[in-house]
C-alpha atoms as a PDB file:
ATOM      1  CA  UNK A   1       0.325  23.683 -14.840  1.00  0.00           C
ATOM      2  CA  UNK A   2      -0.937  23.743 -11.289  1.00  0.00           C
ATOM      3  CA  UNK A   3      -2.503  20.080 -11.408  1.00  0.00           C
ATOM      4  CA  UNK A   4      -0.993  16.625 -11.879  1.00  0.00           C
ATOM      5  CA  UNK A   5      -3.055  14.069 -13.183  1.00  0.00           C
ATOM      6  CA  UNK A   6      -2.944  10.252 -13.629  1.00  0.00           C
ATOM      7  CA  UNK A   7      -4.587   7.106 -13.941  1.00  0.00           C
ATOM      8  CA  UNK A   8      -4.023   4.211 -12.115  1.00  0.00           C
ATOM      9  CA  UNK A   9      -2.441   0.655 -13.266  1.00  0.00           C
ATOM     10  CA  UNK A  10      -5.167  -2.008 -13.660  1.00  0.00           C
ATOM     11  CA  UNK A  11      -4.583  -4.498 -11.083  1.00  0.00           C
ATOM     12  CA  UNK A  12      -3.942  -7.223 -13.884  1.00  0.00           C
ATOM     13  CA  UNK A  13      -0.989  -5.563 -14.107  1.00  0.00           C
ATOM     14  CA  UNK A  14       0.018  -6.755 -11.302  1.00  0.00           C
ATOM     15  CA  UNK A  15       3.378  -8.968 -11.329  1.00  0.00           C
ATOM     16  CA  UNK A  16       3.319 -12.543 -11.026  1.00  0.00           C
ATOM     17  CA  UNK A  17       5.789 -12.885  -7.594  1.00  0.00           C
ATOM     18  CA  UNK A  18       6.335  -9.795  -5.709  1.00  0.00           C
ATOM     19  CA  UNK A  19       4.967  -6.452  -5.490  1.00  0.00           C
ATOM     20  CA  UNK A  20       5.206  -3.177  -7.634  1.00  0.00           C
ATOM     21  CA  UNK A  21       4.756   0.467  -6.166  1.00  0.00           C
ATOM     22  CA  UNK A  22       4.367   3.739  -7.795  1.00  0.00           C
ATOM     23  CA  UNK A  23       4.391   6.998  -6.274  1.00  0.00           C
ATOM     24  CA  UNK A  24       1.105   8.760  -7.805  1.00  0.00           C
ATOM     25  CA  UNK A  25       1.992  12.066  -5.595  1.00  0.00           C
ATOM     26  CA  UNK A  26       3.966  13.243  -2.927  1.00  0.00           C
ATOM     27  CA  UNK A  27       4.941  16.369  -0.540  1.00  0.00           C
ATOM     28  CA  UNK A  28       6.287  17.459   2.508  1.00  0.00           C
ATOM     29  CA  UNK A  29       5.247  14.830   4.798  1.00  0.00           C
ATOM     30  CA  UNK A  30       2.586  13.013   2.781  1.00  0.00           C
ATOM     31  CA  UNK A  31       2.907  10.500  -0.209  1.00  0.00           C
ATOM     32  CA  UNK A  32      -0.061   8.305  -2.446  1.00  0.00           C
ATOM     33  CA  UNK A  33       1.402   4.910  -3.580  1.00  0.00           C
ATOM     34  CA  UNK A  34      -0.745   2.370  -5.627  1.00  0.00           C
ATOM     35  CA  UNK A  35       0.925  -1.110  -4.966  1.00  0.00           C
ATOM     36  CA  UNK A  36       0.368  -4.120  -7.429  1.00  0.00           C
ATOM     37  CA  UNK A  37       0.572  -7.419  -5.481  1.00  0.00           C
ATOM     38  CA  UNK A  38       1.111 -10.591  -7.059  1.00  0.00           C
ATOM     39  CA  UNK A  39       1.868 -13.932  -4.887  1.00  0.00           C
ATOM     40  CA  UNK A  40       4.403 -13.390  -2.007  1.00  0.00           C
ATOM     41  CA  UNK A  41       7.136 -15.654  -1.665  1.00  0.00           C
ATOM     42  CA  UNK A  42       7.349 -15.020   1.732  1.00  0.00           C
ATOM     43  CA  UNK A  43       5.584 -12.014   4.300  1.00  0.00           C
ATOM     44  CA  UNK A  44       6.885  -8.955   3.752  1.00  0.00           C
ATOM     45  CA  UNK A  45       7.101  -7.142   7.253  1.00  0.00           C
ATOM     46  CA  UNK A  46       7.257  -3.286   8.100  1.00  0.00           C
ATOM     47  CA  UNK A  47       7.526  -1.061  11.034  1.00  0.00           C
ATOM     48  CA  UNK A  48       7.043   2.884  10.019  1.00  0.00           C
ATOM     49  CA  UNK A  49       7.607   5.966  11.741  1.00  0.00           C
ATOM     50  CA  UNK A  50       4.838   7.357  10.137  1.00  0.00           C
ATOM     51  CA  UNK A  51       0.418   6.637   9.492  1.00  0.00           C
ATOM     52  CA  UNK A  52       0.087   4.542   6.753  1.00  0.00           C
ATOM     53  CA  UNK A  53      -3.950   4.552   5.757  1.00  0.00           C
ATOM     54  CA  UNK A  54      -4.306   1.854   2.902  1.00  0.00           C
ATOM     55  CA  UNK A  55      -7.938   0.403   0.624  1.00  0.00           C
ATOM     56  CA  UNK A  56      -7.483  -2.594  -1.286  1.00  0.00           C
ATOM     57  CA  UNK A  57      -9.184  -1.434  -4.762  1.00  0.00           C
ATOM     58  CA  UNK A  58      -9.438  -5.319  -6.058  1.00  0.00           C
ATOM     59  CA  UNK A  59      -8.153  -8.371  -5.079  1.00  0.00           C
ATOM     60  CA  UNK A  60      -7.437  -9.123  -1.219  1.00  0.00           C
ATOM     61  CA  UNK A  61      -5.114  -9.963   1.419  1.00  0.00           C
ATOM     62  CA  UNK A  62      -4.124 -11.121   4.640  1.00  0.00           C
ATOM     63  CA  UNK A  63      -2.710  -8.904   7.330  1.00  0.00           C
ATOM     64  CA  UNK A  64      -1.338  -9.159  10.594  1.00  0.00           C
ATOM     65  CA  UNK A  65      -1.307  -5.616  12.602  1.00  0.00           C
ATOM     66  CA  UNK A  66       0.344  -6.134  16.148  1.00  0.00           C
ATOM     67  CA  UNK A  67      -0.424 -10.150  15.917  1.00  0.00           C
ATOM     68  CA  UNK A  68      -4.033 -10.147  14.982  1.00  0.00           C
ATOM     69  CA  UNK A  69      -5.220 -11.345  11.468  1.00  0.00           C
ATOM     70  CA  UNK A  70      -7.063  -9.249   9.412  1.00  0.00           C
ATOM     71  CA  UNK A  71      -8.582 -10.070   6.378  1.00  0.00           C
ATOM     72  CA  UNK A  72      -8.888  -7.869   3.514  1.00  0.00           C
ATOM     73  CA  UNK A  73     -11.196  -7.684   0.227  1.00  0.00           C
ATOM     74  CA  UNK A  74     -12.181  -5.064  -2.120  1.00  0.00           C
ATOM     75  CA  UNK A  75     -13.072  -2.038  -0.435  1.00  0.00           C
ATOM     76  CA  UNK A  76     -11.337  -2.611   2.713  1.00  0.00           C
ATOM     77  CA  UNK A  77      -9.204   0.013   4.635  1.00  0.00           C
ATOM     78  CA  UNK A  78      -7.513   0.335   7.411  1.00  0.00           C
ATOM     79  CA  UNK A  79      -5.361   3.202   9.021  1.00  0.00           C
ATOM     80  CA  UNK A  80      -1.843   1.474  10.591  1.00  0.00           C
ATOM     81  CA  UNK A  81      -0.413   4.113  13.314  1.00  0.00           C
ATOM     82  CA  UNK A  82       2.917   4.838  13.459  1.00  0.00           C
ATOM     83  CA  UNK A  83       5.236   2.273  15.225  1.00  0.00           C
ATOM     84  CA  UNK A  84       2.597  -0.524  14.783  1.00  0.00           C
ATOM     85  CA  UNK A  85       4.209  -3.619  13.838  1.00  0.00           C
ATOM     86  CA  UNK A  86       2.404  -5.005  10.706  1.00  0.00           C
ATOM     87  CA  UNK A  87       3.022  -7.495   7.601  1.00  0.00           C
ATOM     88  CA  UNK A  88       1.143  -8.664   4.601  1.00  0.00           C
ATOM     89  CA  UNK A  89       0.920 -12.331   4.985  1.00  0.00           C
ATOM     90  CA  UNK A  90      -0.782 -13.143   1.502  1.00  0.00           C
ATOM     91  CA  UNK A  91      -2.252 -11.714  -1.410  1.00  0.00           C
ATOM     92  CA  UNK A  92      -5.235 -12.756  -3.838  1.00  0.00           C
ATOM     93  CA  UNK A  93      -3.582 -12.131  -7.008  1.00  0.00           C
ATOM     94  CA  UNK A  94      -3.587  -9.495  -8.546  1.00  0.00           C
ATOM     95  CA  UNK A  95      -4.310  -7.077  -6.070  1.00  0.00           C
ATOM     96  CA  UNK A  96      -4.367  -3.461  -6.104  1.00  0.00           C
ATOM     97  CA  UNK A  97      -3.826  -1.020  -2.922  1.00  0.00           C
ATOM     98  CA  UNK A  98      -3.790   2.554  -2.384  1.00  0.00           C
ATOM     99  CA  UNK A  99      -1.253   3.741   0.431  1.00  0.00           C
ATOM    100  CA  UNK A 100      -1.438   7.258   1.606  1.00  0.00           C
ATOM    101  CA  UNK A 101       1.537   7.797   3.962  1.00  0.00           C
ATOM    102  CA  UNK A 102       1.068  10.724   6.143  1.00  0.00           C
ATOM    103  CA  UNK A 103       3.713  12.146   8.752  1.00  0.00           C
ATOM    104  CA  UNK A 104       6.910  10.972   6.542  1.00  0.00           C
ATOM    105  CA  UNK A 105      10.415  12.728   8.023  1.00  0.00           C
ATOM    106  CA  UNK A 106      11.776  12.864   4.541  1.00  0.00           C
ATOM    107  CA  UNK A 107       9.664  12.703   0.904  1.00  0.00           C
ATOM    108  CA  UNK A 108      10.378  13.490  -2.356  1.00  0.00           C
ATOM    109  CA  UNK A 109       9.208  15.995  -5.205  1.00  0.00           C
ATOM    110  CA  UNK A 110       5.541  15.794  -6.102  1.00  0.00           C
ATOM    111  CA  UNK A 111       5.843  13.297  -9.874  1.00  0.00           C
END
């Protein structure tokens, strides 16, 4: 078959603490993640070497990209450069993202 095909996790499957990602597809130098966010028990920081262009699909969230806050709700995207410093300070539970990495050194086979 030359097509892979999904569906994506309701967001109410979100867990309770924490996050939950799933690679939906991937290829040389790209990947599509939805992440599940339930309440964070603390930031959770990143730096990547790579574009990162995320949409919250429900839900919402606080960001800070490079020290400014940015608030998120359904709908919302944003496109985080490569060697921007950024974190997710909260989450409205459950909340659903899409995260479409582009520019990766190293991915893995397509699921």
């Amino acid at each position: 078959m030359r097509a892979t095909r999904g569906h994506l996790e309701d967001s109410r499957g979100a867990p309770t603490r924490g996050e939950s990602i799933s690679v939906l597809a991937s290829g040389p130098g790209w990947r599509v993640e939805q992440i599940l966010s339930g309440t964070l028990s603390a930031p959770i920081e990143d730096l990547l070497d790579h574009d990162e262009w995320v949409v919250v699909l429900a839900g919402g969230a606080v960001l800070d990209i490079d020290g400014e806050a940015l608030t998120m709700a359904e709908g919302d995207w944003v496109h985080l450069r490569a060697g921007v410093p950024h974190r997710v300070r909260a989450t409205e539970p459950p909340t659903s993202w899409l995260a479409v990495h582009v520019g990766e050194k190293s991915t893995g086979p397509t699921p």
